[in-house]
PDB file of N, CA and C in Angstrom:
ATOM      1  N   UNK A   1       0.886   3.351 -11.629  1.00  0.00           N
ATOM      2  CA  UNK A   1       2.286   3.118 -11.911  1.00  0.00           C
ATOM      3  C   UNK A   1       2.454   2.119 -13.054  1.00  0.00           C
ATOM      4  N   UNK A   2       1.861   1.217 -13.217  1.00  0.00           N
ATOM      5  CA  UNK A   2       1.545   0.542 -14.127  1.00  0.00           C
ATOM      6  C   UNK A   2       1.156   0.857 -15.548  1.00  0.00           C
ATOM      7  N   UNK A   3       0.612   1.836 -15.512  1.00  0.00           N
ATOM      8  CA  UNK A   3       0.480   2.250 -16.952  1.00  0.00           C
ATOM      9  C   UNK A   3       2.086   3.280 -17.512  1.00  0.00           C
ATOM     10  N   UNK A   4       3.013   3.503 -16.753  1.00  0.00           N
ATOM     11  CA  UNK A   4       4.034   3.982 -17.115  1.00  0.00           C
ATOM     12  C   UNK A   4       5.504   3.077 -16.987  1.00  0.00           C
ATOM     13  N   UNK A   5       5.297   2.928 -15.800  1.00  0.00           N
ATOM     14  CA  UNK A   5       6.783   1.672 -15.494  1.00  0.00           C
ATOM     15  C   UNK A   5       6.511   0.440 -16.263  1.00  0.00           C
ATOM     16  N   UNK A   6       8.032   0.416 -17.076  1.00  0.00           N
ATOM     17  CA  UNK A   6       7.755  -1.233 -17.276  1.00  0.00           C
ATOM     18  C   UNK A   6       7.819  -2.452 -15.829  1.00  0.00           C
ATOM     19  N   UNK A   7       8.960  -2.076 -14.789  1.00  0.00           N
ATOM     20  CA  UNK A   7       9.021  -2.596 -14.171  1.00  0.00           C
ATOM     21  C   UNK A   7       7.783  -2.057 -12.323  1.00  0.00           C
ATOM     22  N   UNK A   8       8.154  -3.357 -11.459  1.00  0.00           N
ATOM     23  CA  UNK A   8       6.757  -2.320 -10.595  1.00  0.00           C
ATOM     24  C   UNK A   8       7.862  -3.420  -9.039  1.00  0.00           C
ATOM     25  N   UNK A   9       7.603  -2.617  -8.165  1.00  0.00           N
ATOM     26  CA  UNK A   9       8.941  -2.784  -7.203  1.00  0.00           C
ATOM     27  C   UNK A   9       8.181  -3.726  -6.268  1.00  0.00           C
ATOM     28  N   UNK A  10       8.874  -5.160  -5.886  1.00  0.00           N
ATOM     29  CA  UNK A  10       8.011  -5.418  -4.981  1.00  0.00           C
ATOM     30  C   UNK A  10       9.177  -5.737  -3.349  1.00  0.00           C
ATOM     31  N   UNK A  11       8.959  -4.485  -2.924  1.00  0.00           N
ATOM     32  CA  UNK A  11       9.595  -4.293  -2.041  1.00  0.00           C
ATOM     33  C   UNK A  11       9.722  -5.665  -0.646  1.00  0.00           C
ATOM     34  N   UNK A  12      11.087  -5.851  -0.347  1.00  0.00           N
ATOM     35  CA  UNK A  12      11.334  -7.104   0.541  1.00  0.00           C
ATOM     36  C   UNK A  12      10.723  -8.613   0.250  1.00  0.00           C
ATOM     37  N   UNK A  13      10.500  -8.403  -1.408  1.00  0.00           N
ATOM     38  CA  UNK A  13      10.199  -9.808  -2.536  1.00  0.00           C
ATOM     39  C   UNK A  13       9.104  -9.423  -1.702  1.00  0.00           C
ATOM     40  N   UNK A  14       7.836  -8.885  -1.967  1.00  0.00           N
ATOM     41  CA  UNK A  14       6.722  -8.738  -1.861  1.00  0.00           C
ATOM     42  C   UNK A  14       6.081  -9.965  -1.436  1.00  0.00           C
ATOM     43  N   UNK A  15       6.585 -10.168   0.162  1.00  0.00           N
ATOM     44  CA  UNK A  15       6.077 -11.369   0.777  1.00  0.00           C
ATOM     45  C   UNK A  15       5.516 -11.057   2.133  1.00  0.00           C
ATOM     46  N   UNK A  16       5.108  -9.454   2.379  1.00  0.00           N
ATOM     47  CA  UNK A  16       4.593  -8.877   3.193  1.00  0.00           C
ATOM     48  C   UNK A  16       2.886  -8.890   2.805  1.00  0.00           C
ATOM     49  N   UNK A  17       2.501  -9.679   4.214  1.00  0.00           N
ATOM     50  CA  UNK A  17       0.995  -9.846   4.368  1.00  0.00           C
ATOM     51  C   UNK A  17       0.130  -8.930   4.324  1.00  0.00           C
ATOM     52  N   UNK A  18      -0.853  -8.623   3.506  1.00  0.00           N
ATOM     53  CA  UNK A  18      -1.682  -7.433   3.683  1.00  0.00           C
ATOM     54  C   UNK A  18      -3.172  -8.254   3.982  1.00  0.00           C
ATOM     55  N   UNK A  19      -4.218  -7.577   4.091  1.00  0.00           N
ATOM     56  CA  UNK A  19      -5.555  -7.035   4.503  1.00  0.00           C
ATOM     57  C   UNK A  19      -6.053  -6.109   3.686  1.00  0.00           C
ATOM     58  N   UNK A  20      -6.414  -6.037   2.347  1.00  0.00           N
ATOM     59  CA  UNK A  20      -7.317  -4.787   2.236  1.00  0.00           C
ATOM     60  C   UNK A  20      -8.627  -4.379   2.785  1.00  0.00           C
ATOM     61  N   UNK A  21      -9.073  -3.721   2.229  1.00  0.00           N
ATOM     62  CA  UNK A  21     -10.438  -3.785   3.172  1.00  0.00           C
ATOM     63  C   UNK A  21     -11.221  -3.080   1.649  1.00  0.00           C
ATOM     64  N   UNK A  22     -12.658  -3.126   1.783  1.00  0.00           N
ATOM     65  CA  UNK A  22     -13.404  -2.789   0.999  1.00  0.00           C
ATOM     66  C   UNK A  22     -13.819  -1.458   1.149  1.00  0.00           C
ATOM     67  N   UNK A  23     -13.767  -0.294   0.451  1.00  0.00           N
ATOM     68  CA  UNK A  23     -14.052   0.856   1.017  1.00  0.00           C
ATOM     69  C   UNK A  23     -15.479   1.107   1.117  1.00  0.00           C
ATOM     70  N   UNK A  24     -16.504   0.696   0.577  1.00  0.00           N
ATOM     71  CA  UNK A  24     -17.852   0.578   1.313  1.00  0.00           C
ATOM     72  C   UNK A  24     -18.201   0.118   2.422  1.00  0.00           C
ATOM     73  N   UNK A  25     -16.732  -0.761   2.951  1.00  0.00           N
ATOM     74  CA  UNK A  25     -17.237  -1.245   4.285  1.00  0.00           C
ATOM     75  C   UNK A  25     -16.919  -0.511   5.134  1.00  0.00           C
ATOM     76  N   UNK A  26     -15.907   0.315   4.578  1.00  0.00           N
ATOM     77  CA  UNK A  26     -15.170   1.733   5.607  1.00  0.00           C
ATOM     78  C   UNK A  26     -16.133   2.626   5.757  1.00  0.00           C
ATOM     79  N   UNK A  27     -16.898   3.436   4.381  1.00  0.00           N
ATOM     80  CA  UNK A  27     -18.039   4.367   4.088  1.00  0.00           C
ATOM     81  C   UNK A  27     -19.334   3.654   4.941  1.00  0.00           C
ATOM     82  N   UNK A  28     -19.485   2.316   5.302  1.00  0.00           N
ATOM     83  CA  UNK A  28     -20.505   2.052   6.008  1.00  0.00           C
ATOM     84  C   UNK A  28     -20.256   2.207   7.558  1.00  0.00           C
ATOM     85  N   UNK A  29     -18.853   1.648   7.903  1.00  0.00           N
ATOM     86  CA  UNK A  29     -18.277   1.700   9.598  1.00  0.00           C
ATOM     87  C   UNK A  29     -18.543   3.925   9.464  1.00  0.00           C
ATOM     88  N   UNK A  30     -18.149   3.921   8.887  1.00  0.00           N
ATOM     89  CA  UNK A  30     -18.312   5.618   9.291  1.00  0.00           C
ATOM     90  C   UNK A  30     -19.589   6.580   9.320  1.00  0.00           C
ATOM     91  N   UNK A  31     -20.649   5.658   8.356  1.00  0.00           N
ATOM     92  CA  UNK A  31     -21.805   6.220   8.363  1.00  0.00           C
ATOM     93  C   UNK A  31     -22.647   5.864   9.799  1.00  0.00           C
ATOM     94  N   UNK A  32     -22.130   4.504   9.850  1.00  0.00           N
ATOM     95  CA  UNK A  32     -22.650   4.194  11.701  1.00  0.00           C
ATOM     96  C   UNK A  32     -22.038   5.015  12.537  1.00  0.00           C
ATOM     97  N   UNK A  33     -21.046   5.044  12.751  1.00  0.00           N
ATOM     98  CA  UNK A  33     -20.325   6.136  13.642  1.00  0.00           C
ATOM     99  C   UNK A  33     -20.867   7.628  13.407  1.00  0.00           C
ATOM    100  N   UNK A  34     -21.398   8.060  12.617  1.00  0.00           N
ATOM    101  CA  UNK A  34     -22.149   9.355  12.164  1.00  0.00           C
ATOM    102  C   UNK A  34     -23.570   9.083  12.739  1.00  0.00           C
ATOM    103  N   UNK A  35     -24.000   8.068  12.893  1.00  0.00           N
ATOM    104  CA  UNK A  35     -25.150   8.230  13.349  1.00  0.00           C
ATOM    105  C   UNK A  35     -25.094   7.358  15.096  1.00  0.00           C
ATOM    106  N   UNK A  36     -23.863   7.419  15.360  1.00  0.00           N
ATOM    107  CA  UNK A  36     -23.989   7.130  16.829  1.00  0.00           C
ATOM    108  C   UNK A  36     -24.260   5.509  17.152  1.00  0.00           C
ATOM    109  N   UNK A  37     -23.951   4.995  15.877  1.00  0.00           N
ATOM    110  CA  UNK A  37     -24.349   3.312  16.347  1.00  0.00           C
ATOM    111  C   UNK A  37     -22.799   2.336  16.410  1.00  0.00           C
ATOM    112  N   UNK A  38     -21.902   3.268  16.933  1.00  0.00           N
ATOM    113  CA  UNK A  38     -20.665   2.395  16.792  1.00  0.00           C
ATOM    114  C   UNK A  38     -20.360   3.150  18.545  1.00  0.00           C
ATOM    115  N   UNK A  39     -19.606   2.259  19.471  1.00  0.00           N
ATOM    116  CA  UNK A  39     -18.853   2.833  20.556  1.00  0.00           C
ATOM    117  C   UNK A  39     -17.664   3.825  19.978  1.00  0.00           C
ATOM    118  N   UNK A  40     -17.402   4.951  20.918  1.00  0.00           N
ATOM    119  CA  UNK A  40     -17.301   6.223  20.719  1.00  0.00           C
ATOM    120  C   UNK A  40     -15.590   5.733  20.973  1.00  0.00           C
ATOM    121  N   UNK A  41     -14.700   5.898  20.620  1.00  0.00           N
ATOM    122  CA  UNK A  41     -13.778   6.490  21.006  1.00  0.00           C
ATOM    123  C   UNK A  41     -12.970   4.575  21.040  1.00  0.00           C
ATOM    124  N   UNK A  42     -13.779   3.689  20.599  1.00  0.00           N
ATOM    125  CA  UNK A  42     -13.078   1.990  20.948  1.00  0.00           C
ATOM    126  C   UNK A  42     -12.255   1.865  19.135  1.00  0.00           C
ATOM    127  N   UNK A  43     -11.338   1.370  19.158  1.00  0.00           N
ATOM    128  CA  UNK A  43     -10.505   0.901  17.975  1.00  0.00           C
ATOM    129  C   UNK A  43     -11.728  -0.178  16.768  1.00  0.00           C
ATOM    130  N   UNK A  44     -11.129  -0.089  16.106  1.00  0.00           N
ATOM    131  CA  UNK A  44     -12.307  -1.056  15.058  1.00  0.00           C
ATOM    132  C   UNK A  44     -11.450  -1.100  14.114  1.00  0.00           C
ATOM    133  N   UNK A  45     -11.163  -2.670  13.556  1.00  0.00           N
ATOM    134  CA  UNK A  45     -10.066  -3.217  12.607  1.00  0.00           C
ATOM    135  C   UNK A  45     -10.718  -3.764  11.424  1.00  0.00           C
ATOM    136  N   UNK A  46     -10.461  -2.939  10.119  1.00  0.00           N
ATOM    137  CA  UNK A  46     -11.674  -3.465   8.844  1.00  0.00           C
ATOM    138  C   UNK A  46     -10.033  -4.116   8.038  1.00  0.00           C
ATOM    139  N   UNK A  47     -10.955  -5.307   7.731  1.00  0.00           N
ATOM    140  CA  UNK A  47      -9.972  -5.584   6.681  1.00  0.00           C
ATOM    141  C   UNK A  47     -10.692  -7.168   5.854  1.00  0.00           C
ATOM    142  N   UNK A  48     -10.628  -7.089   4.887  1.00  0.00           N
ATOM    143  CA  UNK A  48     -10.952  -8.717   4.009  1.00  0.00           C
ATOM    144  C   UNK A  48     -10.748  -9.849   4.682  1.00  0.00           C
ATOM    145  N   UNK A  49     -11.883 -10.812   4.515  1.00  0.00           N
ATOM    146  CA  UNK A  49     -11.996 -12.099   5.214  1.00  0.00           C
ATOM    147  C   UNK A  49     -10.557 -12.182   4.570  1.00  0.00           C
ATOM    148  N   UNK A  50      -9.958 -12.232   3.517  1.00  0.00           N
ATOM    149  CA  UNK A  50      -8.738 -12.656   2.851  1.00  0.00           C
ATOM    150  C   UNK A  50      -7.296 -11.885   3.057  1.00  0.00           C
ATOM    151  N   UNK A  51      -6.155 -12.994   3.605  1.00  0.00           N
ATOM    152  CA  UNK A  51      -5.638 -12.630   3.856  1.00  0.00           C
ATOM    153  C   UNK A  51      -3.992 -12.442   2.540  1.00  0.00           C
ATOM    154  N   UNK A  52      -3.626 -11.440   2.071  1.00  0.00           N
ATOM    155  CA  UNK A  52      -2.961 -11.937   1.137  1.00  0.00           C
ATOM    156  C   UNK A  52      -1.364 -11.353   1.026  1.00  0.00           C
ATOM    157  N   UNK A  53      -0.344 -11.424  -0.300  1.00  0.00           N
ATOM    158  CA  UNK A  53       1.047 -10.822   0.057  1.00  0.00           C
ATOM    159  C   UNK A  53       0.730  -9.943  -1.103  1.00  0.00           C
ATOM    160  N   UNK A  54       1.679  -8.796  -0.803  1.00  0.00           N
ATOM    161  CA  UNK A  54       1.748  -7.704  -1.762  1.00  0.00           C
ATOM    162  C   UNK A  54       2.007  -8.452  -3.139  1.00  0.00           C
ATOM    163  N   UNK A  55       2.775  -9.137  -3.304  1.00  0.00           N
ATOM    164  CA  UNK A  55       2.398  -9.824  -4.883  1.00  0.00           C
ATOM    165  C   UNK A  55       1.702 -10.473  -5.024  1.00  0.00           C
ATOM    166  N   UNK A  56       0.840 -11.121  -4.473  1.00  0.00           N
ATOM    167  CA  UNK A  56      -0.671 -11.624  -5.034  1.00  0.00           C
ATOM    168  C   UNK A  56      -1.564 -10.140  -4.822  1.00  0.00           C
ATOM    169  N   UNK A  57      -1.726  -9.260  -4.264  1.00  0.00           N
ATOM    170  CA  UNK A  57      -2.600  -8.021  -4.393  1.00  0.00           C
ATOM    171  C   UNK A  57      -2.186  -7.552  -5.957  1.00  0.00           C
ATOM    172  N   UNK A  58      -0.872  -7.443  -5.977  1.00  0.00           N
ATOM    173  CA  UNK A  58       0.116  -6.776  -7.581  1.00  0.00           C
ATOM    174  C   UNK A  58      -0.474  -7.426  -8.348  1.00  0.00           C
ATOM    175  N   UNK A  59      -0.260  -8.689  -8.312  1.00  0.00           N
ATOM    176  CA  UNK A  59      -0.895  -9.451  -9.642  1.00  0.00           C
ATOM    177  C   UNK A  59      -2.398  -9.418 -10.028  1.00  0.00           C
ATOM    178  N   UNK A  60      -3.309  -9.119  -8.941  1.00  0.00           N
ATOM    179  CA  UNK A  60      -4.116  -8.973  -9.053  1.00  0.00           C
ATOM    180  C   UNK A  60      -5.036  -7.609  -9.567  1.00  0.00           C
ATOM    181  N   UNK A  61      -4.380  -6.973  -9.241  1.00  0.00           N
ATOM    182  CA  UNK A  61      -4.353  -5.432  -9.753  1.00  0.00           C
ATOM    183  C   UNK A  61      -4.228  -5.424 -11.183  1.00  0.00           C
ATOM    184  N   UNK A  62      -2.878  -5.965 -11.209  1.00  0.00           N
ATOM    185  CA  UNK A  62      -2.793  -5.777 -12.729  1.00  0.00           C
ATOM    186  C   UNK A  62      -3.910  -6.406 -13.782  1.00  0.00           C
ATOM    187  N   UNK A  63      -4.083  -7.785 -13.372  1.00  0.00           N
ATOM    188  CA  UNK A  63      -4.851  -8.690 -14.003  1.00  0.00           C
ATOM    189  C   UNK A  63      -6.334  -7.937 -14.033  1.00  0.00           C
ATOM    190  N   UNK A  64      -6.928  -7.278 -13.165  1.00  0.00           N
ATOM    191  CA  UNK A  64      -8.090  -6.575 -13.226  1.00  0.00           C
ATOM    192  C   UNK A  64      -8.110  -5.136 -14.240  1.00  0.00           C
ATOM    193  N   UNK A  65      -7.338  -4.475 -14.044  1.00  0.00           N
ATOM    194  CA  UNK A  65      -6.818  -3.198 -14.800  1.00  0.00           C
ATOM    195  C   UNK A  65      -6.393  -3.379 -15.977  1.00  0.00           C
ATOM    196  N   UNK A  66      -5.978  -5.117 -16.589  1.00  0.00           N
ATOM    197  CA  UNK A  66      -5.251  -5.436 -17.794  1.00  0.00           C
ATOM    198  C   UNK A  66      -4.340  -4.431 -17.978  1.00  0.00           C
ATOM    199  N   UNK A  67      -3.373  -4.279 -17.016  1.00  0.00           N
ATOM    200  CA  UNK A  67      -1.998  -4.160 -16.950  1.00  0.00           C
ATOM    201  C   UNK A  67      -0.704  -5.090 -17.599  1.00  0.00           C
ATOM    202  N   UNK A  68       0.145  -4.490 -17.790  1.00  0.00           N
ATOM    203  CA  UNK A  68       1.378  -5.465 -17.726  1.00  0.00           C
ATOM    204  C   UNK A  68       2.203  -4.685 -16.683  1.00  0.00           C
ATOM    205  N   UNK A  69       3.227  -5.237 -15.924  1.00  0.00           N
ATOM    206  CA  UNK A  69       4.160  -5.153 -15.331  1.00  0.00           C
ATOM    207  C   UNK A  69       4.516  -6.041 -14.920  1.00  0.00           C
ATOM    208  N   UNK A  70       6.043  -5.859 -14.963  1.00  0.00           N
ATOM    209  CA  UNK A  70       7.286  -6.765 -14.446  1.00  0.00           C
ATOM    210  C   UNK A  70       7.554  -6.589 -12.805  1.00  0.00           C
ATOM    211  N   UNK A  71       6.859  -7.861 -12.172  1.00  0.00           N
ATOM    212  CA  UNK A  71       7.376  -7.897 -10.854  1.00  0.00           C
ATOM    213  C   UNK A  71       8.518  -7.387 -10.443  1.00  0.00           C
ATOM    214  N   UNK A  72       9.750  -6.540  -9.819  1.00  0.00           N
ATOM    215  CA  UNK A  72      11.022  -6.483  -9.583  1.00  0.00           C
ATOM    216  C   UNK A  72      10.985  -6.573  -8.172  1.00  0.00           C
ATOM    217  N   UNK A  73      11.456  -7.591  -7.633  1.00  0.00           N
ATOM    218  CA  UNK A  73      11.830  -7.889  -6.092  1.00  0.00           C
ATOM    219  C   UNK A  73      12.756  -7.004  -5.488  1.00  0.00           C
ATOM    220  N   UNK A  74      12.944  -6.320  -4.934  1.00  0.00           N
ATOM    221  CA  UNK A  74      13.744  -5.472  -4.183  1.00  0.00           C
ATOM    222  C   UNK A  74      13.967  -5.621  -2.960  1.00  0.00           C
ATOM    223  N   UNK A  75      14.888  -5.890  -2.147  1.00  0.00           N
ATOM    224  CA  UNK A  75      15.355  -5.845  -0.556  1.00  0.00           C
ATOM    225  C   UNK A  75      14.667  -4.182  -0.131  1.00  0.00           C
ATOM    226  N   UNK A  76      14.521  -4.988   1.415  1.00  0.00           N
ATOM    227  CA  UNK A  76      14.017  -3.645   1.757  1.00  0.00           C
ATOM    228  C   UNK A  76      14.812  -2.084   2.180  1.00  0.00           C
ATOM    229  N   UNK A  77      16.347  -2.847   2.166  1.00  0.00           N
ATOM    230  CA  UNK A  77      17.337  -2.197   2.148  1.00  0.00           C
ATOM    231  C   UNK A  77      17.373  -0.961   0.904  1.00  0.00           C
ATOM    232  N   UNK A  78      17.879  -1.536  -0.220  1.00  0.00           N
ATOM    233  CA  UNK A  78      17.935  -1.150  -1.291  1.00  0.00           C
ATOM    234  C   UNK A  78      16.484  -0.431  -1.455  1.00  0.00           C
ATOM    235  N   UNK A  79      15.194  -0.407  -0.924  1.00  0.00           N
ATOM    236  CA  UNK A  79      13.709   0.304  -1.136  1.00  0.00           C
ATOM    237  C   UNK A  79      14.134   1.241  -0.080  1.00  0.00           C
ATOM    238  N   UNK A  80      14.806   1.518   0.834  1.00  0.00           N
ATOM    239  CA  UNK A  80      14.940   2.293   2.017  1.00  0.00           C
ATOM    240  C   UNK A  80      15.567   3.494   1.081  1.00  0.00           C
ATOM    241  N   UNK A  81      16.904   2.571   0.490  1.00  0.00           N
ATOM    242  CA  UNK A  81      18.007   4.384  -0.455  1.00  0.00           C
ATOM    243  C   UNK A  81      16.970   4.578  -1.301  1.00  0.00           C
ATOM    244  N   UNK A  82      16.241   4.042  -2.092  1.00  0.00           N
ATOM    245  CA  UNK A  82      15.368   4.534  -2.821  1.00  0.00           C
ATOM    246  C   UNK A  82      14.372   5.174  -2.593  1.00  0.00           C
ATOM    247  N   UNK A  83      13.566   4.920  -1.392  1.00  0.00           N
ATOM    248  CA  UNK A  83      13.018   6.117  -0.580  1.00  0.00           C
ATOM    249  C   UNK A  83      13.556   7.160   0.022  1.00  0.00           C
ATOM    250  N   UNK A  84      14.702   7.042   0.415  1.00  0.00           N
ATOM    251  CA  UNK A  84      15.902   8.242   0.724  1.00  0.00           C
ATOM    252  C   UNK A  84      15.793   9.683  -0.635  1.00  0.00           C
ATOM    253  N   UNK A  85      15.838   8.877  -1.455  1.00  0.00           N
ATOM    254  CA  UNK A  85      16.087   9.180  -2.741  1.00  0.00           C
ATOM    255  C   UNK A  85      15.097  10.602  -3.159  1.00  0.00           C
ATOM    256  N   UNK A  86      13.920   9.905  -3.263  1.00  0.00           N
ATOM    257  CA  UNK A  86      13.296  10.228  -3.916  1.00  0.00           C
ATOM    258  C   UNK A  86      11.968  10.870  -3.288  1.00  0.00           C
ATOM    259  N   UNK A  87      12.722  11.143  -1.448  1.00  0.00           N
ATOM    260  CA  UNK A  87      12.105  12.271  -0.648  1.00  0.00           C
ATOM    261  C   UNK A  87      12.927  13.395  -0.864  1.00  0.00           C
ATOM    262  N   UNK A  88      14.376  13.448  -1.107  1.00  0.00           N
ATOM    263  CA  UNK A  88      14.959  14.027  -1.230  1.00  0.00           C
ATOM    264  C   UNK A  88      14.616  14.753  -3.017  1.00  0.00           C
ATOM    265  N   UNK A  89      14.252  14.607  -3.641  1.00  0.00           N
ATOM    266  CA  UNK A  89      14.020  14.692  -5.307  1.00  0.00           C
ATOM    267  C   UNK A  89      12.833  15.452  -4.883  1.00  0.00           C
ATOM    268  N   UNK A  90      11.744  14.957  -4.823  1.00  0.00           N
ATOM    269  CA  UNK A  90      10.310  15.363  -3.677  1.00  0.00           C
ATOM    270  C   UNK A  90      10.423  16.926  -3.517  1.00  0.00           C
ATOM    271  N   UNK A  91      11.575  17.027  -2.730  1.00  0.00           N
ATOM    272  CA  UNK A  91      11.835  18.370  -2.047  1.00  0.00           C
ATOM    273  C   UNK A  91      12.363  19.289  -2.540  1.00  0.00           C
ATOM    274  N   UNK A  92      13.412  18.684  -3.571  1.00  0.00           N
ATOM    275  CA  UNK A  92      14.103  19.916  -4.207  1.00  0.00           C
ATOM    276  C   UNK A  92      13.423  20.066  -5.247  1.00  0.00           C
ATOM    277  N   UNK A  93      12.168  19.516  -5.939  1.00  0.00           N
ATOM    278  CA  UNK A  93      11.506  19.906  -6.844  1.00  0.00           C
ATOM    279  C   UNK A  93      10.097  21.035  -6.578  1.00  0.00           C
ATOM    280  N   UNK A  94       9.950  21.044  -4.702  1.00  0.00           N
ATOM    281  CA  UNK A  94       9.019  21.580  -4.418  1.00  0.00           C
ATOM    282  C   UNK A  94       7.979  21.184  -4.829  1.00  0.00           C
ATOM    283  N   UNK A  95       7.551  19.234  -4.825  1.00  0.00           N
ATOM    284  CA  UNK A  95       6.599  18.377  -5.027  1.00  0.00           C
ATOM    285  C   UNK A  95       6.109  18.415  -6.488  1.00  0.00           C
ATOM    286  N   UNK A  96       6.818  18.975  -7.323  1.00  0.00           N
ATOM    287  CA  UNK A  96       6.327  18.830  -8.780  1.00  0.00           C
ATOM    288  C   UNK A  96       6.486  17.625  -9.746  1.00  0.00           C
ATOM    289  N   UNK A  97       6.820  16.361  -8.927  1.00  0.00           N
ATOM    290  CA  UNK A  97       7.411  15.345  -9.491  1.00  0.00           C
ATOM    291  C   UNK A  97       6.111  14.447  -9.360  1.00  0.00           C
ATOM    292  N   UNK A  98       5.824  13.692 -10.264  1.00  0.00           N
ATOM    293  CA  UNK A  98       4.479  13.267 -10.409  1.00  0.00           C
ATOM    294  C   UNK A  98       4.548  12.007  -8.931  1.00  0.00           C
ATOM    295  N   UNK A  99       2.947  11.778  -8.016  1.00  0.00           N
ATOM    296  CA  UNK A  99       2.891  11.459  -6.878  1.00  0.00           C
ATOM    297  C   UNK A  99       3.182   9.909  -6.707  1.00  0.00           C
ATOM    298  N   UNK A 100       2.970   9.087  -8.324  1.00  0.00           N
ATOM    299  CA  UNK A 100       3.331   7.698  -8.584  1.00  0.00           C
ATOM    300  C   UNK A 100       5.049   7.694  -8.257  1.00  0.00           C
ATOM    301  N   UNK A 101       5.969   8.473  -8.728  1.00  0.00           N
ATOM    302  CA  UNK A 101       7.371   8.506  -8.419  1.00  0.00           C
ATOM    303  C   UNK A 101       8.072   8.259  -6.970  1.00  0.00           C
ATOM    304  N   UNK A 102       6.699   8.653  -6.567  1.00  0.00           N
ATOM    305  CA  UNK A 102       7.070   9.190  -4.924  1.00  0.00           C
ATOM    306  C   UNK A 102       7.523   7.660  -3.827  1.00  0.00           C
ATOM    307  N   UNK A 103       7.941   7.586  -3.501  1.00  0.00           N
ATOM    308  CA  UNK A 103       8.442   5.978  -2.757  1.00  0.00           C
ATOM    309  C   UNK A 103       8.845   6.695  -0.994  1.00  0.00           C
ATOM    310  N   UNK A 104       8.190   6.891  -0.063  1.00  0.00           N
ATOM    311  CA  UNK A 104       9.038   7.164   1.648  1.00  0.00           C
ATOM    312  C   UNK A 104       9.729   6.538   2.219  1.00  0.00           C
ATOM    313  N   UNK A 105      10.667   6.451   2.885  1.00  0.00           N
ATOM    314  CA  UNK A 105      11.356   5.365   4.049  1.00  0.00           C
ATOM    315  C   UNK A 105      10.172   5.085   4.754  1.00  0.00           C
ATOM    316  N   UNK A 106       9.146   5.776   5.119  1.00  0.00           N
ATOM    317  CA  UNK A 106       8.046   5.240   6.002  1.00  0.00           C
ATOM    318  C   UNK A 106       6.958   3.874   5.237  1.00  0.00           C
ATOM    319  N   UNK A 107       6.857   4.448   4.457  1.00  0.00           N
ATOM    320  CA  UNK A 107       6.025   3.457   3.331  1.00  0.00           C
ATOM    321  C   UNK A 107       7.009   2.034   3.512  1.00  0.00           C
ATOM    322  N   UNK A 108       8.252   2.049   3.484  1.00  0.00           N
ATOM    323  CA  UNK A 108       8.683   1.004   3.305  1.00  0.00           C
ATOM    324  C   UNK A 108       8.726   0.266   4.428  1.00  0.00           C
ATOM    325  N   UNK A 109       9.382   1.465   5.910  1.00  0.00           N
ATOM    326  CA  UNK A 109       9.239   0.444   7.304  1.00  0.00           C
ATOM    327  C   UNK A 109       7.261  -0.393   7.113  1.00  0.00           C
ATOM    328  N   UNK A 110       6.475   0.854   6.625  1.00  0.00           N
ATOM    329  CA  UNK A 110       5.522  -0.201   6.996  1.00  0.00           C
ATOM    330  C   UNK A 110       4.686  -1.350   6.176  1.00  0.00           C
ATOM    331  N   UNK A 111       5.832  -1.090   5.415  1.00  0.00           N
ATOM    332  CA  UNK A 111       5.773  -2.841   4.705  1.00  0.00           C
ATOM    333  C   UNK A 111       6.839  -4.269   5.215  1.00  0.00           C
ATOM    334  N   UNK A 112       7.363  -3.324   6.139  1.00  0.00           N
ATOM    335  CA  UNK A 112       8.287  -4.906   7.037  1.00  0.00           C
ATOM    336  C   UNK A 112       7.530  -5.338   7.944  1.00  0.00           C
ATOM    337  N   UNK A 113       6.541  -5.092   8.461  1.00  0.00           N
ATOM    338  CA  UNK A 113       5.646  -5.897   9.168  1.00  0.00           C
ATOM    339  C   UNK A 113       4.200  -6.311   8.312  1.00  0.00           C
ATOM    340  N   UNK A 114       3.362  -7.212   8.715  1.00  0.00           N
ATOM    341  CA  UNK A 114       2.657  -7.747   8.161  1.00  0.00           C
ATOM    342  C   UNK A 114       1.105  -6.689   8.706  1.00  0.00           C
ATOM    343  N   UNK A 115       0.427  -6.201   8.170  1.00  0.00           N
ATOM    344  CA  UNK A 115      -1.033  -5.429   8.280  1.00  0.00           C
ATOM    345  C   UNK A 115      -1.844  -6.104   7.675  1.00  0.00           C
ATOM    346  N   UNK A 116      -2.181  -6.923   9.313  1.00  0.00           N
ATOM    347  CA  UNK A 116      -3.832  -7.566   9.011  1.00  0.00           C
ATOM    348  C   UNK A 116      -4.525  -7.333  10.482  1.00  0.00           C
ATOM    349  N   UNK A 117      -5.775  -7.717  10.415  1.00  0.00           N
ATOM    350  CA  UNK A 117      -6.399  -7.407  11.617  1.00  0.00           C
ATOM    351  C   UNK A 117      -6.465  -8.273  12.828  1.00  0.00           C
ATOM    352  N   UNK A 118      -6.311  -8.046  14.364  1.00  0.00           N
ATOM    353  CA  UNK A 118      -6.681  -8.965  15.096  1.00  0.00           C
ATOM    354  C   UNK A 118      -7.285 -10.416  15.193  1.00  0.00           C
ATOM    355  N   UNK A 119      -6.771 -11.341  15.656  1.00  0.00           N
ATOM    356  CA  UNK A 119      -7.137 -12.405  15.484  1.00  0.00           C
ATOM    357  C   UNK A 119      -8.397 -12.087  16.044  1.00  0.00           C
TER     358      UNK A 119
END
């Protein structure tokens, strides 16, 4: 999104806590589970010793990618019609609208809570 938007949305002032996780550590939890060395069927929570907010992940993104973009804070209200929006656009285009455009009401409820892992 960044290489096209000047601006980049940071939905509910991007002060929602994330967890990423490393995807080798995912490709490794699954290669154990492929070979039977993980309990079968028990929950397992991957995510970075680091805990951070969607605008420190943003900034960081960008800064790695040597991006520019303009933070824009958005209520999560105002990200909700805009996901309204642009499921509705989505549909009447019969998904031909490029997948960066794309914004859900779901994407946004699940940025009002914070996703990190068990204490």
């Amino acid at each position: 999104m960044a290489r096209i938007m000047p601006a980049l949305l940071l939905i509910g002032g991007g002060l929602t806590k994330l967890q990423p996780v490393y995807a080798g550590d995912v490709a490794t939890v699954v290669a154990l589970a492929l070979d039977g060395k993980v309990k079968s069927g028990a929950p397992y929570e991957l995510g970075s010793p680091e805990v951070q907010s969607l605008r420190e992940i943003m900034a960081f993104v960008l800064a790695v990618t040597e991006r520019r973009g303009l933070p824009f804070p958005i209520s999560f209200g105002l990200a909700k019609l805009i996901g309204g929006v642009t499921e509705i656009a989505m549909k009447l285009s019969f998904r031909l609208l490029p997948g960066a455009f794309a914004l859900t009401r779901d994407q946004i409820e699940l940025l009002r809570r914070y996703n990190v892992v068990s204490a």
